[in-house]
C-alpha atoms as a PDB file:
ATOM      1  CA  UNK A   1     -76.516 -45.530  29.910  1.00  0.00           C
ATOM      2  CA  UNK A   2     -76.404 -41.743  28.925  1.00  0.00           C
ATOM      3  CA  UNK A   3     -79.401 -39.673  29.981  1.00  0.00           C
ATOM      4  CA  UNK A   4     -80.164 -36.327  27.905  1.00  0.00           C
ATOM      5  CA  UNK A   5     -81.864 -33.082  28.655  1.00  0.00           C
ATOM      6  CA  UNK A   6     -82.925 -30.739  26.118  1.00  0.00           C
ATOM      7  CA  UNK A   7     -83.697 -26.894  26.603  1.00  0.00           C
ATOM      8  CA  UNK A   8     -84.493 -23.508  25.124  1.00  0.00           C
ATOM      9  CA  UNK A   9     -86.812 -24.142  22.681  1.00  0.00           C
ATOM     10  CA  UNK A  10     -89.852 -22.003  22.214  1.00  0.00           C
ATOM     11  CA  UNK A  11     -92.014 -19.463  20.368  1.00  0.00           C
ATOM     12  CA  UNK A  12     -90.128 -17.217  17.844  1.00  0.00           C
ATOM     13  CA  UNK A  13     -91.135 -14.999  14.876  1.00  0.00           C
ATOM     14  CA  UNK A  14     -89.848 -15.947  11.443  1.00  0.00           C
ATOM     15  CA  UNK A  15     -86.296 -14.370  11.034  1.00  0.00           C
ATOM     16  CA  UNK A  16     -85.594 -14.796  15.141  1.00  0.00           C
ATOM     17  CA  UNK A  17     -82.939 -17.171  16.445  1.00  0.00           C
ATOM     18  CA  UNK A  18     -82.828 -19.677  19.177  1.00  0.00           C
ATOM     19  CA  UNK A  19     -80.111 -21.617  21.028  1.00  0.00           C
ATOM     20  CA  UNK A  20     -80.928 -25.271  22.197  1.00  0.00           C
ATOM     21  CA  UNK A  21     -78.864 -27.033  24.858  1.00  0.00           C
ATOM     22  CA  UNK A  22     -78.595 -31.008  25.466  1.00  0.00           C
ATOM     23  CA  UNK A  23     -76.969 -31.616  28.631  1.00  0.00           C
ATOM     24  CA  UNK A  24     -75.704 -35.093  28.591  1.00  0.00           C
ATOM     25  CA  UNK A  25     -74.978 -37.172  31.834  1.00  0.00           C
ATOM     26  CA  UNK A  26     -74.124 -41.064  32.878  1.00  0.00           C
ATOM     27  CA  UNK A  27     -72.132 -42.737  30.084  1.00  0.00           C
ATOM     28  CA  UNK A  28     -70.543 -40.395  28.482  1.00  0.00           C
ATOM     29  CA  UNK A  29     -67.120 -41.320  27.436  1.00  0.00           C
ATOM     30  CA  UNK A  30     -69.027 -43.891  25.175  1.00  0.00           C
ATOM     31  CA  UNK A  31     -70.301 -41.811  23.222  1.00  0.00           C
ATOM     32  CA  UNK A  32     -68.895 -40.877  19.572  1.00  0.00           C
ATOM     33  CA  UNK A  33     -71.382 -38.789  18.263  1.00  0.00           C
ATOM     34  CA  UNK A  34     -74.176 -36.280  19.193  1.00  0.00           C
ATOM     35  CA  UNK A  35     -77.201 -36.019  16.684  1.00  0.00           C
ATOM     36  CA  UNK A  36     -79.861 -33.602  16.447  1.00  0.00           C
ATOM     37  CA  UNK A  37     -82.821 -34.541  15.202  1.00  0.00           C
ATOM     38  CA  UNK A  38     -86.393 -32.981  14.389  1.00  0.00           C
ATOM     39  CA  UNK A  39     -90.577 -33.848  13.587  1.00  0.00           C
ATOM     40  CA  UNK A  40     -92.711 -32.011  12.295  1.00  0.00           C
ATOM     41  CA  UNK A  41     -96.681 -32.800  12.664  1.00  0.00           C
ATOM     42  CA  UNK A  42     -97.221 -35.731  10.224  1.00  0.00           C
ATOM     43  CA  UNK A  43     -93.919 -36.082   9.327  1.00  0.00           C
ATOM     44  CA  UNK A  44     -90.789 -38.568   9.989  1.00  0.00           C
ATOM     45  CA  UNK A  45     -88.213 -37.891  12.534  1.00  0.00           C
ATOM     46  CA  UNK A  46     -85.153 -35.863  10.420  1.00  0.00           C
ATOM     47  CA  UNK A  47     -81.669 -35.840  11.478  1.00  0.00           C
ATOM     48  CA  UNK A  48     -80.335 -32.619  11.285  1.00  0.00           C
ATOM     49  CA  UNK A  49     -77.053 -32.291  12.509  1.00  0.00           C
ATOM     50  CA  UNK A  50     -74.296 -33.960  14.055  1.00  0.00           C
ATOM     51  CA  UNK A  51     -71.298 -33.295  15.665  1.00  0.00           C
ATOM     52  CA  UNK A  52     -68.543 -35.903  16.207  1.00  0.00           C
ATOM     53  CA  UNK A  53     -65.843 -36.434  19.616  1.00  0.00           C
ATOM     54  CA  UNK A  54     -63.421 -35.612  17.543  1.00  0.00           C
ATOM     55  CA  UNK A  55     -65.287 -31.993  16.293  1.00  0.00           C
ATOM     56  CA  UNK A  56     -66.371 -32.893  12.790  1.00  0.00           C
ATOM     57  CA  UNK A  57     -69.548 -30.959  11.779  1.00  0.00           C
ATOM     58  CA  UNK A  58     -72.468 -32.067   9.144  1.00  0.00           C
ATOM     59  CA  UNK A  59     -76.053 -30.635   8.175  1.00  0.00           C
ATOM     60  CA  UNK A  60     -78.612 -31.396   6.452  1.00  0.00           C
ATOM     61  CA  UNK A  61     -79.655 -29.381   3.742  1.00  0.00           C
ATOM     62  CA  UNK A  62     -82.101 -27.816   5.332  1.00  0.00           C
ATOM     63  CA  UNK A  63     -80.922 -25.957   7.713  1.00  0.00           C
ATOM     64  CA  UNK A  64     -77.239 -25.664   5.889  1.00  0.00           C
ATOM     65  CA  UNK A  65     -75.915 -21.856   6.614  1.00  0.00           C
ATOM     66  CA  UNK A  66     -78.587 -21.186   9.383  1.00  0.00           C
ATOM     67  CA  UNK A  67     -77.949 -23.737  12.211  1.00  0.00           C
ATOM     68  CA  UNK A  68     -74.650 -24.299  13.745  1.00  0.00           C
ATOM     69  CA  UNK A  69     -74.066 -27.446  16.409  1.00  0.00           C
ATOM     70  CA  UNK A  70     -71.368 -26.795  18.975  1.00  0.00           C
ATOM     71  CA  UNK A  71     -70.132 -28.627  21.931  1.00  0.00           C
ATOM     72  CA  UNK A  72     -68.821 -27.848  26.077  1.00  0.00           C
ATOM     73  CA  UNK A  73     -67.044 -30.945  26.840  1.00  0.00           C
ATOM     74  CA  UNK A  74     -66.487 -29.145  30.408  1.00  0.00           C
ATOM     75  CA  UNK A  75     -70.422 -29.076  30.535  1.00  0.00           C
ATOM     76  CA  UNK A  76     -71.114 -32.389  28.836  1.00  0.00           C
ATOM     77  CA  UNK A  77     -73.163 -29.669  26.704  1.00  0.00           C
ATOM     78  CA  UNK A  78     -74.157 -29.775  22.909  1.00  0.00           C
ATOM     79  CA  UNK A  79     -76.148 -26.614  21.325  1.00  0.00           C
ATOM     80  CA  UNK A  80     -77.731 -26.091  18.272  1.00  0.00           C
ATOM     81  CA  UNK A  81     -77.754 -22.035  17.093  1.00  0.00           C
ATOM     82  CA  UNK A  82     -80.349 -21.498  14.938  1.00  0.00           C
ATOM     83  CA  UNK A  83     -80.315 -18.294  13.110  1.00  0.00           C
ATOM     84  CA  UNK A  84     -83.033 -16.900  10.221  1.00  0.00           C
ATOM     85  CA  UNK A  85     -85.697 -19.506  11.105  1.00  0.00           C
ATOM     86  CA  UNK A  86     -88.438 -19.843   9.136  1.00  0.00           C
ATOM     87  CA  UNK A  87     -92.208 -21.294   9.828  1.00  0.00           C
ATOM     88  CA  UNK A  88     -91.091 -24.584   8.079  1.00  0.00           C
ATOM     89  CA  UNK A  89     -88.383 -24.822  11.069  1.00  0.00           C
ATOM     90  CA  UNK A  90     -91.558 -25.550  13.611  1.00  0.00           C
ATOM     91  CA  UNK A  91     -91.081 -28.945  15.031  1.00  0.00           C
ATOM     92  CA  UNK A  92     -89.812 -30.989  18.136  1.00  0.00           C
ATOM     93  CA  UNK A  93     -86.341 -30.928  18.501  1.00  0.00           C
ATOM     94  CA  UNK A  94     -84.504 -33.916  19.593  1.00  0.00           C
ATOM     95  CA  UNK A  95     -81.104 -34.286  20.778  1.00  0.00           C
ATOM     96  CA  UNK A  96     -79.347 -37.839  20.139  1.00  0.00           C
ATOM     97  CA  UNK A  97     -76.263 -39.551  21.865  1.00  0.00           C
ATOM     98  CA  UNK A  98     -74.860 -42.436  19.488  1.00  0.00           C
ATOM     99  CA  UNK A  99     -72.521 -44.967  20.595  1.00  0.00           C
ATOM    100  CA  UNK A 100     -70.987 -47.928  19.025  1.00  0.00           C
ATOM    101  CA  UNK A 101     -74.325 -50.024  20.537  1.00  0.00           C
ATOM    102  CA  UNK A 102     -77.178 -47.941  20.494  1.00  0.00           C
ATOM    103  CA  UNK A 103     -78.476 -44.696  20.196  1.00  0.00           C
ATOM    104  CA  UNK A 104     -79.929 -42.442  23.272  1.00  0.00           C
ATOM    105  CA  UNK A 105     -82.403 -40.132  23.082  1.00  0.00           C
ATOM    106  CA  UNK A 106     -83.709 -36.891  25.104  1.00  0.00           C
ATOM    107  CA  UNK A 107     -87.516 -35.742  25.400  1.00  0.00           C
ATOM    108  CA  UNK A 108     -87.350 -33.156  22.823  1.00  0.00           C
ATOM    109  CA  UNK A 109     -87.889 -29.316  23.143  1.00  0.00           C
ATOM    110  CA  UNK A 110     -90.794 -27.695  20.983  1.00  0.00           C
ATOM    111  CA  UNK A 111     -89.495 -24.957  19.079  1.00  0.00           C
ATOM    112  CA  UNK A 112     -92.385 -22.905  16.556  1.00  0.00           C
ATOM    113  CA  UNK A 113     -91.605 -20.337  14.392  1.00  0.00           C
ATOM    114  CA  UNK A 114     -94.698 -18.476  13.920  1.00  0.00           C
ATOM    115  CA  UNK A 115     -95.753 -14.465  13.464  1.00  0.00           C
END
């Protein structure tokens, strides 16, 4: 079992940056990747980023150039930077754990981008 926490999500004007944290406990050393994930009102869940054990990076589209995922294996910690955010950006944020049988997920962090 791996239990996840996500924080720092919020209110920001267009332009602003955040910082999300997903503190990950329990089961850790099964895990081979960590997965960000995001849904809009009325829309599908959308993976993001992800960041591998081994350090390999990957974005969607999206938010290619703007976010940034990063890990503290000392804090069982993943973040996700996100820089020049835009109103489109508004959604619940959801941090994912994947290992080789299943995937965990946290509760999600609202994060709107609004003026």
């Amino acid at each position: 079992q791996v239990q996840l926490v996500e924080s720092g999500g919020g209110l920001v004007q267009p332009g602003g940056s955040l910082r999300l944290s997903c503190v990950a406990s329990g089961s850790i050393i099964s895990v081979d990747a960590m997965r960000w994930y995001r849904q809009a009102p009325g829309k599908q869940r959308e993976l993001i980023s992800t960041i591998t054990s081994g350090g390999i990076t990957n974005y969607a589209d999206s938010v290619k150039g703007r976010f940034t995922i990063s890990r503290d294996n000392a804090k069982n910690t993943v973040y996700l930077q996100m820089n020049s955010l835009k109103p489109e950006d508004t959604a619940v944020y959801y941090c994912n754990a994947l290992t080789r049988l299943r995937g965990y997920w946290g509760q999600g962090t609202q994060v709107t981008v609004s003026s």
